[in-house]
Protein backbone atom coordinates (compact mmCIF):
# COMPACT_ATOMS: atom_id res chain seq x y z
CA UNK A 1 111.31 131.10 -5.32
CA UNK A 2 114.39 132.81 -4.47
CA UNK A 3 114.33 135.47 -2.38
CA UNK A 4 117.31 137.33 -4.31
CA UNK A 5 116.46 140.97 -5.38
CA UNK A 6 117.23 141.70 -9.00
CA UNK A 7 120.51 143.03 -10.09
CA UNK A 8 119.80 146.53 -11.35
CA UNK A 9 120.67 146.92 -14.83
CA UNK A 10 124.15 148.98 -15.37
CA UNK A 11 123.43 152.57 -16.44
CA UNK A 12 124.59 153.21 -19.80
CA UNK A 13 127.66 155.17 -20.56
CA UNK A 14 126.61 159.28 -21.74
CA UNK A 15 128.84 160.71 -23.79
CA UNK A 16 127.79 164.43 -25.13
CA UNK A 17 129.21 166.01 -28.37
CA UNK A 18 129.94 169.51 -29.75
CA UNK A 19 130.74 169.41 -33.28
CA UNK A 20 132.36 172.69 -34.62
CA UNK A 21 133.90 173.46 -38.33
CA UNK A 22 133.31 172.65 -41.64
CA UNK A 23 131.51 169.87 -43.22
CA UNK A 24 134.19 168.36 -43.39
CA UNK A 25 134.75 168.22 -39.79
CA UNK A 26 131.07 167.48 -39.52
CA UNK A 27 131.55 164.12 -41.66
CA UNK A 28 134.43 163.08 -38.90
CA UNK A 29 131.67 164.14 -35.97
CA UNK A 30 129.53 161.63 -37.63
CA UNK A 31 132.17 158.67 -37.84
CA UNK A 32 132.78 159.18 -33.80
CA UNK A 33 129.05 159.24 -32.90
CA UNK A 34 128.41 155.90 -35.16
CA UNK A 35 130.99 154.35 -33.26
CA UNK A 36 130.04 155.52 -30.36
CA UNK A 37 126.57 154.08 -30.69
CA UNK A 38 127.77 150.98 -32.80
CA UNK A 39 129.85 150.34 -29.01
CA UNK A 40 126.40 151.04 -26.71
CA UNK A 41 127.22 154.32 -25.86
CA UNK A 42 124.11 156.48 -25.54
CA UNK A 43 124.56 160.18 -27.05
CA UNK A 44 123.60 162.62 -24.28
CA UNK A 45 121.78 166.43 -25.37
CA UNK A 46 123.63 168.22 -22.53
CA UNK A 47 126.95 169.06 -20.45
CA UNK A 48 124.67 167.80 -16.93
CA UNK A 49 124.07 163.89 -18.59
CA UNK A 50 126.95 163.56 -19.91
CA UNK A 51 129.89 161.62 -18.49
CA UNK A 52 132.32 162.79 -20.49
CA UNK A 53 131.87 165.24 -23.76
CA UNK A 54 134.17 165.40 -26.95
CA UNK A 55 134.63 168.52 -28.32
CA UNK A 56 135.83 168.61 -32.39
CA UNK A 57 137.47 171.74 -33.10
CA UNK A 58 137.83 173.63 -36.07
CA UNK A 59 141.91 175.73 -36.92
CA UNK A 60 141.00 177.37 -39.65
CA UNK A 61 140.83 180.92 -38.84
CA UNK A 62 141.31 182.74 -35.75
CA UNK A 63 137.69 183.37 -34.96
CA UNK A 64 137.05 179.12 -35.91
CA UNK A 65 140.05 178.73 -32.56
CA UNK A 66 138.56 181.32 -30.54
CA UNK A 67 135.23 179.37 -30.92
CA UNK A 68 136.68 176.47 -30.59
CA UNK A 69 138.79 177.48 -27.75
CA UNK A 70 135.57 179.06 -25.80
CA UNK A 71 134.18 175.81 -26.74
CA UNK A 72 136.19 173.45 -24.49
CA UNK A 73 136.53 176.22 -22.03
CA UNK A 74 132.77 176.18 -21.42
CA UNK A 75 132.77 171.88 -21.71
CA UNK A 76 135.30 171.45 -19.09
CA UNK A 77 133.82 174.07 -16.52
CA UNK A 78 130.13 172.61 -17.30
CA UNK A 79 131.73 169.02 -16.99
CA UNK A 80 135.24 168.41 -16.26
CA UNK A 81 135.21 165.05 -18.49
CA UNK A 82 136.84 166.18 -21.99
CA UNK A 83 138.22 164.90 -24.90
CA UNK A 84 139.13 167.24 -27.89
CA UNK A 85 139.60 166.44 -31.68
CA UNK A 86 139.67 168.08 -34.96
CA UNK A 87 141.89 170.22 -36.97
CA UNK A 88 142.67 172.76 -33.83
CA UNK A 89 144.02 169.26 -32.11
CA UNK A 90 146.52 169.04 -34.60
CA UNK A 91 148.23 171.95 -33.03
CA UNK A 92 147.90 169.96 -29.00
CA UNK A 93 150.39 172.63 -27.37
CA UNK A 94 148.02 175.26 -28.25
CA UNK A 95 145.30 173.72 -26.82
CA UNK A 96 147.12 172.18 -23.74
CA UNK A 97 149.20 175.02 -22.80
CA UNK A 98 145.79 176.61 -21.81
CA UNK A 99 144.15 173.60 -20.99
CA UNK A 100 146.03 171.25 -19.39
CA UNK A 101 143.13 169.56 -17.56
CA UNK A 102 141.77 167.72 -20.77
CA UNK A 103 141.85 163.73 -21.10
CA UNK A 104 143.13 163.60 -24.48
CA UNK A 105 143.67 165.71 -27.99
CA UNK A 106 143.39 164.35 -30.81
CA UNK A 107 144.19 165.58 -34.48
CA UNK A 108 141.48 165.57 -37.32
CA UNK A 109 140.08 162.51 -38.80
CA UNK A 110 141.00 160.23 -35.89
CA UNK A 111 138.11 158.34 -34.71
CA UNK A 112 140.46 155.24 -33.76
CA UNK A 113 142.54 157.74 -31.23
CA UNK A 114 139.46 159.43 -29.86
CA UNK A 115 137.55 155.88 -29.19
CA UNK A 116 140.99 154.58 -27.48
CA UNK A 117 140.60 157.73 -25.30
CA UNK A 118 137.16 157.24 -24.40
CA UNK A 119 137.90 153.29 -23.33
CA UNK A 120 139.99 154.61 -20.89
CA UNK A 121 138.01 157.20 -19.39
CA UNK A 122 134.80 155.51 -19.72
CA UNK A 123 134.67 152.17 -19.97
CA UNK A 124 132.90 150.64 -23.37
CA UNK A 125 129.47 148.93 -22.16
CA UNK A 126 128.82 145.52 -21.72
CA UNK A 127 127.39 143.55 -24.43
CA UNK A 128 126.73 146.35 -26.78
CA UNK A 129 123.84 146.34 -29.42
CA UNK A 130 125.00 147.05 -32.91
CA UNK A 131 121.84 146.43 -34.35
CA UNK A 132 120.77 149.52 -32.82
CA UNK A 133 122.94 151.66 -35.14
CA UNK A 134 120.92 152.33 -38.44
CA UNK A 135 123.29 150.94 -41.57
CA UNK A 136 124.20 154.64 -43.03
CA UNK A 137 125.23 155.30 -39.34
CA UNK A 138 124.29 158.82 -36.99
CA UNK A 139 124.11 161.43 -39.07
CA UNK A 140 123.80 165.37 -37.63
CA UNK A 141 121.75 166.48 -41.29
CA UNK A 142 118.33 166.82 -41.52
CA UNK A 143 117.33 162.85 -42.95
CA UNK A 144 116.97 164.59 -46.29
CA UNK A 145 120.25 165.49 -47.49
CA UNK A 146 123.96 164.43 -46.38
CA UNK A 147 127.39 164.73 -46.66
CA UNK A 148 129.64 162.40 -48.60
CA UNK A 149 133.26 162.66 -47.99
CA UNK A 150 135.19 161.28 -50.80
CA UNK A 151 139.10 162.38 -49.78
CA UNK A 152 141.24 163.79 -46.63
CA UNK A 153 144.14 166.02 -47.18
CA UNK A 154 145.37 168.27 -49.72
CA UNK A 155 148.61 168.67 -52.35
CA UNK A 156 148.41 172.26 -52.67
CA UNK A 157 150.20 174.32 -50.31
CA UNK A 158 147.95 178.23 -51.02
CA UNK A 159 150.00 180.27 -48.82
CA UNK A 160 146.51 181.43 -46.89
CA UNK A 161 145.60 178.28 -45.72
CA UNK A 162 147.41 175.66 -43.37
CA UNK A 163 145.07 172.54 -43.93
CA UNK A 164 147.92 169.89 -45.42
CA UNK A 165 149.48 170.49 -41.86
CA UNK A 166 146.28 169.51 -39.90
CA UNK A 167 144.89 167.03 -42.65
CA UNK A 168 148.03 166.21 -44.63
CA UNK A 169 148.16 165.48 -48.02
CA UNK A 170 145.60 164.24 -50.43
CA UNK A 171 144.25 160.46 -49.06
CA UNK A 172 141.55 159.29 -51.52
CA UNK A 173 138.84 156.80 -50.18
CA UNK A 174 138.56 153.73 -52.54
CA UNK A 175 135.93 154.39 -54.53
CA UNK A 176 133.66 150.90 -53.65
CA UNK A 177 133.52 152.39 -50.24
CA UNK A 178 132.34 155.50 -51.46
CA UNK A 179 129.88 154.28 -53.72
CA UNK A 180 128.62 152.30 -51.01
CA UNK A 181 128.11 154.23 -48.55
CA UNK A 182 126.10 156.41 -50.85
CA UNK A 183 123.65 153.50 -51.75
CA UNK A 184 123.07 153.03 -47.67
CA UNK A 185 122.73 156.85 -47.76
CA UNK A 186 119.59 156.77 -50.60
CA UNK A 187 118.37 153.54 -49.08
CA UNK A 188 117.67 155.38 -46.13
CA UNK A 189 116.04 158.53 -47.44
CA UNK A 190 118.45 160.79 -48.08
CA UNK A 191 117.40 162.72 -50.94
CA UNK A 192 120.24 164.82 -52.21
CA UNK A 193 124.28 164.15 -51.52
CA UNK A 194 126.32 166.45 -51.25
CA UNK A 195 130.23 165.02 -52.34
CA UNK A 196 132.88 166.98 -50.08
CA UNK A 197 136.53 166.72 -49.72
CA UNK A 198 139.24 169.75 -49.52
CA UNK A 199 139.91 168.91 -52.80
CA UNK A 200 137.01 167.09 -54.86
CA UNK A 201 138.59 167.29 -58.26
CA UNK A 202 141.97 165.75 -57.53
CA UNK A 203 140.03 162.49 -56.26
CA UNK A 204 141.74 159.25 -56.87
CA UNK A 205 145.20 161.32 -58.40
CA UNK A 206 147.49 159.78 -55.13
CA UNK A 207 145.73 156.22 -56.14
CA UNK A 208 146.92 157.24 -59.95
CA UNK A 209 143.03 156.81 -61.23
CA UNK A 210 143.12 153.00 -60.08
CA UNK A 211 140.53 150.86 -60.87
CA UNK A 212 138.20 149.78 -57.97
CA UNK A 213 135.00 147.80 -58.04
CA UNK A 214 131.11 148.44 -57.08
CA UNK A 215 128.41 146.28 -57.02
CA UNK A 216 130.83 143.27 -59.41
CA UNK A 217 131.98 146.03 -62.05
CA UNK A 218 134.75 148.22 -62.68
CA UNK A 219 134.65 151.66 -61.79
CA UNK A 220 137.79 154.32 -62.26
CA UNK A 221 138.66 156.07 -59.08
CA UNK A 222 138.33 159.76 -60.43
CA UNK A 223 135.91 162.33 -60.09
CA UNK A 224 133.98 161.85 -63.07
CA UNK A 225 133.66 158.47 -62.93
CA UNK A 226 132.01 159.15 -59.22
CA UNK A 227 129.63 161.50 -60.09
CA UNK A 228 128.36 159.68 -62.94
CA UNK A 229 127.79 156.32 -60.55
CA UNK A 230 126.65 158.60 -57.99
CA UNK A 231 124.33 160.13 -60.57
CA UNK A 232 122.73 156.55 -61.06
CA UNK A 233 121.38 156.56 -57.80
CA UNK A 234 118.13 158.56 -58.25
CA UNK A 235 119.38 161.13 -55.58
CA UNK A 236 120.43 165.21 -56.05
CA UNK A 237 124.58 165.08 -56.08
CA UNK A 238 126.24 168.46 -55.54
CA UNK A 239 129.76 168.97 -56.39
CA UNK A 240 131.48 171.23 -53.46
CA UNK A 241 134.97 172.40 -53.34
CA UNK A 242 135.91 171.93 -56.90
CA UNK A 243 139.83 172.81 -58.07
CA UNK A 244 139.38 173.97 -61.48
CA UNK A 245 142.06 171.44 -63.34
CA UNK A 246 140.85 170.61 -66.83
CA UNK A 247 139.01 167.57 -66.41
CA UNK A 248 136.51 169.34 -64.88
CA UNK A 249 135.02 169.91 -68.11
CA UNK A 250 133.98 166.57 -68.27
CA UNK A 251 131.20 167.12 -65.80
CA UNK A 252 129.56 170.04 -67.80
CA UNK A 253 127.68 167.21 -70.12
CA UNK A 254 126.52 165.56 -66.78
CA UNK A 255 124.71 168.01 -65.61
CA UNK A 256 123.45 169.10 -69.06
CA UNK A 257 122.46 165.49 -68.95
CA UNK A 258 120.73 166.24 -65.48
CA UNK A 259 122.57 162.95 -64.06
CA UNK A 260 124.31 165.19 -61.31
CA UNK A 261 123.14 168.74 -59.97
CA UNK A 262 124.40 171.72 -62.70
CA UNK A 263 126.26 173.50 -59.61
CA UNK A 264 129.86 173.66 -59.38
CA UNK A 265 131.55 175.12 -56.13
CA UNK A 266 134.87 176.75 -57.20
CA UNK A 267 136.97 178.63 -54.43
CA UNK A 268 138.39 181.38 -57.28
CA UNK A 269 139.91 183.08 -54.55
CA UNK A 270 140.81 186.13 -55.90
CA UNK A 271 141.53 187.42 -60.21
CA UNK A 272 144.81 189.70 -59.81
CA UNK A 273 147.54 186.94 -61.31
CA UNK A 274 150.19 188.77 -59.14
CA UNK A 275 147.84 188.07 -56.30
CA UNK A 276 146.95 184.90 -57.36
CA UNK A 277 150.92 183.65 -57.94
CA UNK A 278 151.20 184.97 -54.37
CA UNK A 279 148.65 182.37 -52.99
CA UNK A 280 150.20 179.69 -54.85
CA UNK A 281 146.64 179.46 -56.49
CA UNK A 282 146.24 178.86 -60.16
CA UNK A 283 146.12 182.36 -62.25
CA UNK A 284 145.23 182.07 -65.86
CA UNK A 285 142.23 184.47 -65.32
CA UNK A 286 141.46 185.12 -68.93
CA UNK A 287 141.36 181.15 -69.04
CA UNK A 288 138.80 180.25 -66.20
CA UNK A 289 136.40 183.26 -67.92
CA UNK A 290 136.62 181.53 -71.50
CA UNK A 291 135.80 177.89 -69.42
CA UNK A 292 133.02 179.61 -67.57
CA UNK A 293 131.65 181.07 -71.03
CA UNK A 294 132.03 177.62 -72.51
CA UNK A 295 130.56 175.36 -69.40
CA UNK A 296 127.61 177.86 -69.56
CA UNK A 297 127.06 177.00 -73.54
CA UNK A 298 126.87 173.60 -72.87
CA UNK A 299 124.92 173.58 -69.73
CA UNK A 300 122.87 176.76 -69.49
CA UNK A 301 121.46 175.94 -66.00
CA UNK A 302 124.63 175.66 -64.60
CA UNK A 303 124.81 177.49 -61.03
CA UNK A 304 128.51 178.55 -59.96
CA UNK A 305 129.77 179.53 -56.71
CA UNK A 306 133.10 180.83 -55.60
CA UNK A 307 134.39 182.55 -52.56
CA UNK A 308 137.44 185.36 -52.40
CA UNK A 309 139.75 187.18 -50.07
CA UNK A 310 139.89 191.01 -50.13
CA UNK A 311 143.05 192.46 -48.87
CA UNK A 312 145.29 189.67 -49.60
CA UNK A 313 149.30 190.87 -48.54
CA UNK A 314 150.39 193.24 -50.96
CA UNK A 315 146.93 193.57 -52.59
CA UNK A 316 146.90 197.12 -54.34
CA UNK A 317 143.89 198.75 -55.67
CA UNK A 318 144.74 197.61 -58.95
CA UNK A 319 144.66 194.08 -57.73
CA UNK A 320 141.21 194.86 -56.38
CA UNK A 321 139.97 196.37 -59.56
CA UNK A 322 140.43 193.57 -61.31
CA UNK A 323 138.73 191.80 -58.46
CA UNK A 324 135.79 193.56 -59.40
CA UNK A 325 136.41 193.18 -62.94
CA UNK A 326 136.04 189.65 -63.11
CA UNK A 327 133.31 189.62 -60.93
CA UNK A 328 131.46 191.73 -63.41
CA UNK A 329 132.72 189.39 -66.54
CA UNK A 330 131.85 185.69 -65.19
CA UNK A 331 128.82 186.88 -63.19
CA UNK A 332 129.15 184.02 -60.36
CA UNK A 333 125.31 183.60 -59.36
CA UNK A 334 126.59 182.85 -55.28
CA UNK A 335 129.80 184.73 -53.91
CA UNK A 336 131.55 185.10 -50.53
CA UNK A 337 134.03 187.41 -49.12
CA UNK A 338 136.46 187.53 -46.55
CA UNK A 339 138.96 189.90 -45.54
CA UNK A 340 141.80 188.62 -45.05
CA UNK A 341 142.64 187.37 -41.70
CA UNK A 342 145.89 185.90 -40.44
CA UNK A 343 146.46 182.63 -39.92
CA UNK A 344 148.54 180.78 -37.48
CA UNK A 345 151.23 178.82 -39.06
CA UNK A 346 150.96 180.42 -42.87
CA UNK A 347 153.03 181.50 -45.32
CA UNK A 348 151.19 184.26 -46.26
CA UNK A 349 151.92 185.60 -42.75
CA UNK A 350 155.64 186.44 -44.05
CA UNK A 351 154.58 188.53 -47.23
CA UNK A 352 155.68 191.66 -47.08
CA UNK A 353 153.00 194.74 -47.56
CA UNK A 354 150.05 193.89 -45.58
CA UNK A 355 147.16 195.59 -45.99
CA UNK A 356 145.77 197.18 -43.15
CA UNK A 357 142.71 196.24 -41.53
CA UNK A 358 140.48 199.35 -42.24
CA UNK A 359 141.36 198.60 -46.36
CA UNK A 360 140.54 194.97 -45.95
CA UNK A 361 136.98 195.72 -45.05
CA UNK A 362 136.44 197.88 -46.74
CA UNK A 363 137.23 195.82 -50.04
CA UNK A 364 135.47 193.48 -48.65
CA UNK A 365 132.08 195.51 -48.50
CA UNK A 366 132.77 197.06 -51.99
CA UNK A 367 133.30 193.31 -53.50
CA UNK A 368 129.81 192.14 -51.89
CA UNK A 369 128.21 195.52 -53.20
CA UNK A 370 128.83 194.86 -56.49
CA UNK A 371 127.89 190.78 -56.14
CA UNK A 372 124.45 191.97 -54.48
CA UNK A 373 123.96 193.74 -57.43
CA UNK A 374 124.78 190.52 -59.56
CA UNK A 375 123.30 188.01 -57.46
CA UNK A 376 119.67 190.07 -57.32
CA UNK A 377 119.51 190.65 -61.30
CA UNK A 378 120.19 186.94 -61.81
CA UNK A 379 118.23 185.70 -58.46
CA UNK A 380 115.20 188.07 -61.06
CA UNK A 381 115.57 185.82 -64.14
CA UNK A 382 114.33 183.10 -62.55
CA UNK A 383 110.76 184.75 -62.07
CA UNK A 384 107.92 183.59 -64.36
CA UNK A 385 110.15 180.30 -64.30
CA UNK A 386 109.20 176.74 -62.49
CA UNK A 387 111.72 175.04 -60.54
CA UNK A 388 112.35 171.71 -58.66
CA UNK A 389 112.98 172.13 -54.90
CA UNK A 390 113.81 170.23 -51.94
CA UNK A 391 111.43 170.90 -48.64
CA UNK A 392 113.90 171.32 -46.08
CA UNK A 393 111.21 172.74 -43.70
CA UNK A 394 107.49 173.21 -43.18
CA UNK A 395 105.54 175.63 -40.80
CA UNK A 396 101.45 175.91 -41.57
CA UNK A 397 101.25 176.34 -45.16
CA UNK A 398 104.33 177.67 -46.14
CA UNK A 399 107.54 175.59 -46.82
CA UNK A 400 111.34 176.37 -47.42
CA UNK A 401 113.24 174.63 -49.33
CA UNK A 402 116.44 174.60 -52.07
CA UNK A 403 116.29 174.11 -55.93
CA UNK A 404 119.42 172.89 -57.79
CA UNK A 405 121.15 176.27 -57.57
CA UNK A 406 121.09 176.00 -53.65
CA UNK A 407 123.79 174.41 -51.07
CA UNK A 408 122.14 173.95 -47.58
CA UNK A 409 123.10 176.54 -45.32
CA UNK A 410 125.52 178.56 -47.44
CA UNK A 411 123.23 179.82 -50.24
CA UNK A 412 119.92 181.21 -50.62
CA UNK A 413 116.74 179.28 -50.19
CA UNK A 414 113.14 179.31 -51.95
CA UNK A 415 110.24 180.47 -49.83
CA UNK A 416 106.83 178.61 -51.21
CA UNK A 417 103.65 179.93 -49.88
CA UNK A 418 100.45 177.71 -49.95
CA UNK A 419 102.24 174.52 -49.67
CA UNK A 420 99.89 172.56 -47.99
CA UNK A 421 100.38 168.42 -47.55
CA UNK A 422 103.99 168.56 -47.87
CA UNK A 423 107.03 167.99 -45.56
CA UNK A 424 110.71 167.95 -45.22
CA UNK A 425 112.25 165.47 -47.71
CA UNK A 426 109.58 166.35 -50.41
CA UNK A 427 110.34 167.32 -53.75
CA UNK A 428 107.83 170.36 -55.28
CA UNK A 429 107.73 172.26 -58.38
CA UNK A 430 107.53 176.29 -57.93
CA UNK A 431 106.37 178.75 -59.77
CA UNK A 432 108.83 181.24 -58.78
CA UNK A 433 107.15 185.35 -58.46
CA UNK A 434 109.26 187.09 -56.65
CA UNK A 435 113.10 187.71 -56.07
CA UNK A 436 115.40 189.40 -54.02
CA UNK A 437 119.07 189.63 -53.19
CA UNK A 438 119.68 186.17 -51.83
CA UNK A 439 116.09 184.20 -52.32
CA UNK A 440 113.37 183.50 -54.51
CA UNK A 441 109.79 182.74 -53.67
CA UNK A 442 106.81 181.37 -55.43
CA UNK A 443 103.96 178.83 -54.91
CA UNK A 444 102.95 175.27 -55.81
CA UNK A 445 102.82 174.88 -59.80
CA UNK A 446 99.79 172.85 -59.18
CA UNK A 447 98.08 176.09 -57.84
């Protein structure tokens, strides 16, 4: 018997992780932690266990920098160890100039350069077990639901918004990958997917609608072709971030069809054509209202959601009036509002007549006056009704949860008293009683 002592076993590698942004951002959070644990890694819950900590960053607007800013501010003085990604990385001298301490920045979508950083600071483990990573990868969603991100980039250039210079232009994922990815997704329990890009519509237009291949057939790389695959699955797909071009029509008789979720999420922007020529946004307002009118006819269910700036440069009160007009006329059934803020690096920066601060709020809280108004009369309608909805969570005998007409986290939700025996991940019917402003509530239909 030897009289050796054991070799202790090394200690695993800790890396922690603050994911900021969009969930967008939150899809590339996702690819870096599957690597991470596909490598051995372990994921540590806090700055103390961690040996290093990456820290994706959201550009956007300036409160998304000062977050993220604060963000690696606080990482580095609670560990020492970091590594930054993310759209804010794409601007480095920003970030550097204040930070000069950090191992590495890193742009968005760049899990490659942020594992090549991580090698070098800490060492990949020895002997790694891949079979440890489950086969839809880590995921920071609820089991339930998740995010399926079908492009990178953009092609438009909206004078507001500077994500072609952090993301660049429009890079379509082939369309087997996509569809396969959701298949692991559903294997694994998710329940409803919810298809993101910056530009969902214009899927597969730089791959000029090629033809790709899932499970032996043929499948068209373009948006309608996806959803109706994805609809095949048996899971809830929701449409987010959805340029109005005219094929979007074709999805209408989908979600009549109840293959894919009747929601559409349209950023309108704003209804002023001067306005909208100024944001380089599409402005054929009389248009989108007859589409609306017509999608509607076809699929009377249909849920639309939009978001706008107030106080746009050189917005007058005309502008704004017809704002409010069209708000009135399409009678969006979810709406946000922003004032608008500055952002570093766009065009809209250099328009001449800004509105001043004081103005832009104020817009801003007239606009969501009059959509509380909207929102609660059609939020009413619903009463007497019975819907379908998601348990997202359960405390004693009363559940939340989403219908069809509800994103996670950015729209209302349905409040369900005596729901006893079910849990997160369940699908109910509701009898819906009550309404108000933003949610609905009701009870078991069983009851």
């Amino acid at each position: 018997m030897s009289g050796r002592s054991p070799t202790a076993a090394p200690a695993v590698p800790r890396v922690g992780f603050v994911s900021l942004g969009c969930p967008k951002a939150l899809v590339d959070s996702e690819r870096i932690l599957t690597q991470l644990r596909a490598e051995g890694y372990a994921i540590a819950p806090d700055y103390a266990g961690s040996d290093l900590v990456i820290v994706n960053t959201c550009g956007f607007i300036d409160s998304a920098v000062e977050e993220s800013l604060d963000a690696i501010g606080e990482a580095l003085a609670e560990n020492g160890k970091v590594v930054v990604t993310g759209c804010l990385g794409a601007r480095s001298e920003r970030i550097t100039e204040r930070f000069p301490q950090l191992l590495a920045v890193t742009g968005p979508h760049a899990t490659d350069e942020v594992m090549q950083a991580v090698h070098t600071h800490l060492p990949r483990p020895h002997d790694p077990f891949v079979d440890l990573v489950p086969p839809q990868g880590v995921k920071l969603t609820p089991r339930h639901y998740a995010y399926l991100k079908i492009s990178e980039g953009c092609n438009h250039r909206c004078t507001f918004c500077i994500i072609p210079s952090m993301r660049g232009d429009l890079v379509s994922r082939p369309i087997g990958d996509v569809m396969l990815e959701a298949e692991r997704l559903v294997g694994a329990g998710v329940k409803e997917l919810l298809v993101i890009s910056q530009d969902t519509s214009a899927y597969g237009v730089d791959m000029r609608y090629r033809t790709g291949f899932w499970g032996g057939r043929p499948l068209r790389t373009r948006i309608t072709e996806l959803a109706a695959a994805l609809g095949s699955l048996g899971a809830w797909v929701r449409l987010h971030y959805v340029y109005p071009y005219p094929h979007v029509d074709e999805l209408i008789p989908l979600m009549a069809e109840g293959r894919i979720l009747p929601y559409l999420d349209i950023p309108f922007q704003h209804a002023s054509p001067r306005i909208l020529r100024l944001m380089k946004r599409p402005g054929d307002i009389s248009g989108t209202l007859a589409r609306i009118r017509a999608w509607r006819e076809i699929c009377p269910d249909l849920t639309l959601r939009s978001t706008f700036i107030a106080g746009f440069p050189g917005e007058t009160e005309d502008d704004f009036r017809r704002l409010l007009d069209f708000l009135e006329e399409a009678q969006l059934d979810r709406v946000g509002c922003f004032a608008y803020s500055p952002v570093e690096g766009a065009a809209a920066n250099a328009l001449p007549e800004p509105v001043p601060d004081d103005i832009r709020e104020e817009r801003r809280a007239r606009f969501m006056e009059v959509q509380a108004r909207i929102s609660t009369a059609r939020l009413h309608r619903r009463i007497g009704s019975t819907m379908r909805v998601l348990v997202d969570a359960v405390e004693g005998t009363r559940a939340v949860g989403r219908s069809a007409a509800d994103a996670p986290e950015i729209d209302g939700v349905v409040h369900v008293a005596r729901a006893r025996g079910v849990k997160p991940g369940d699908f109910i019917d509701v009898r819906i009683t009550r309404s108000d402003e933003h949610d609905l509530f009701g009870q078991p239909a069983k009851d």
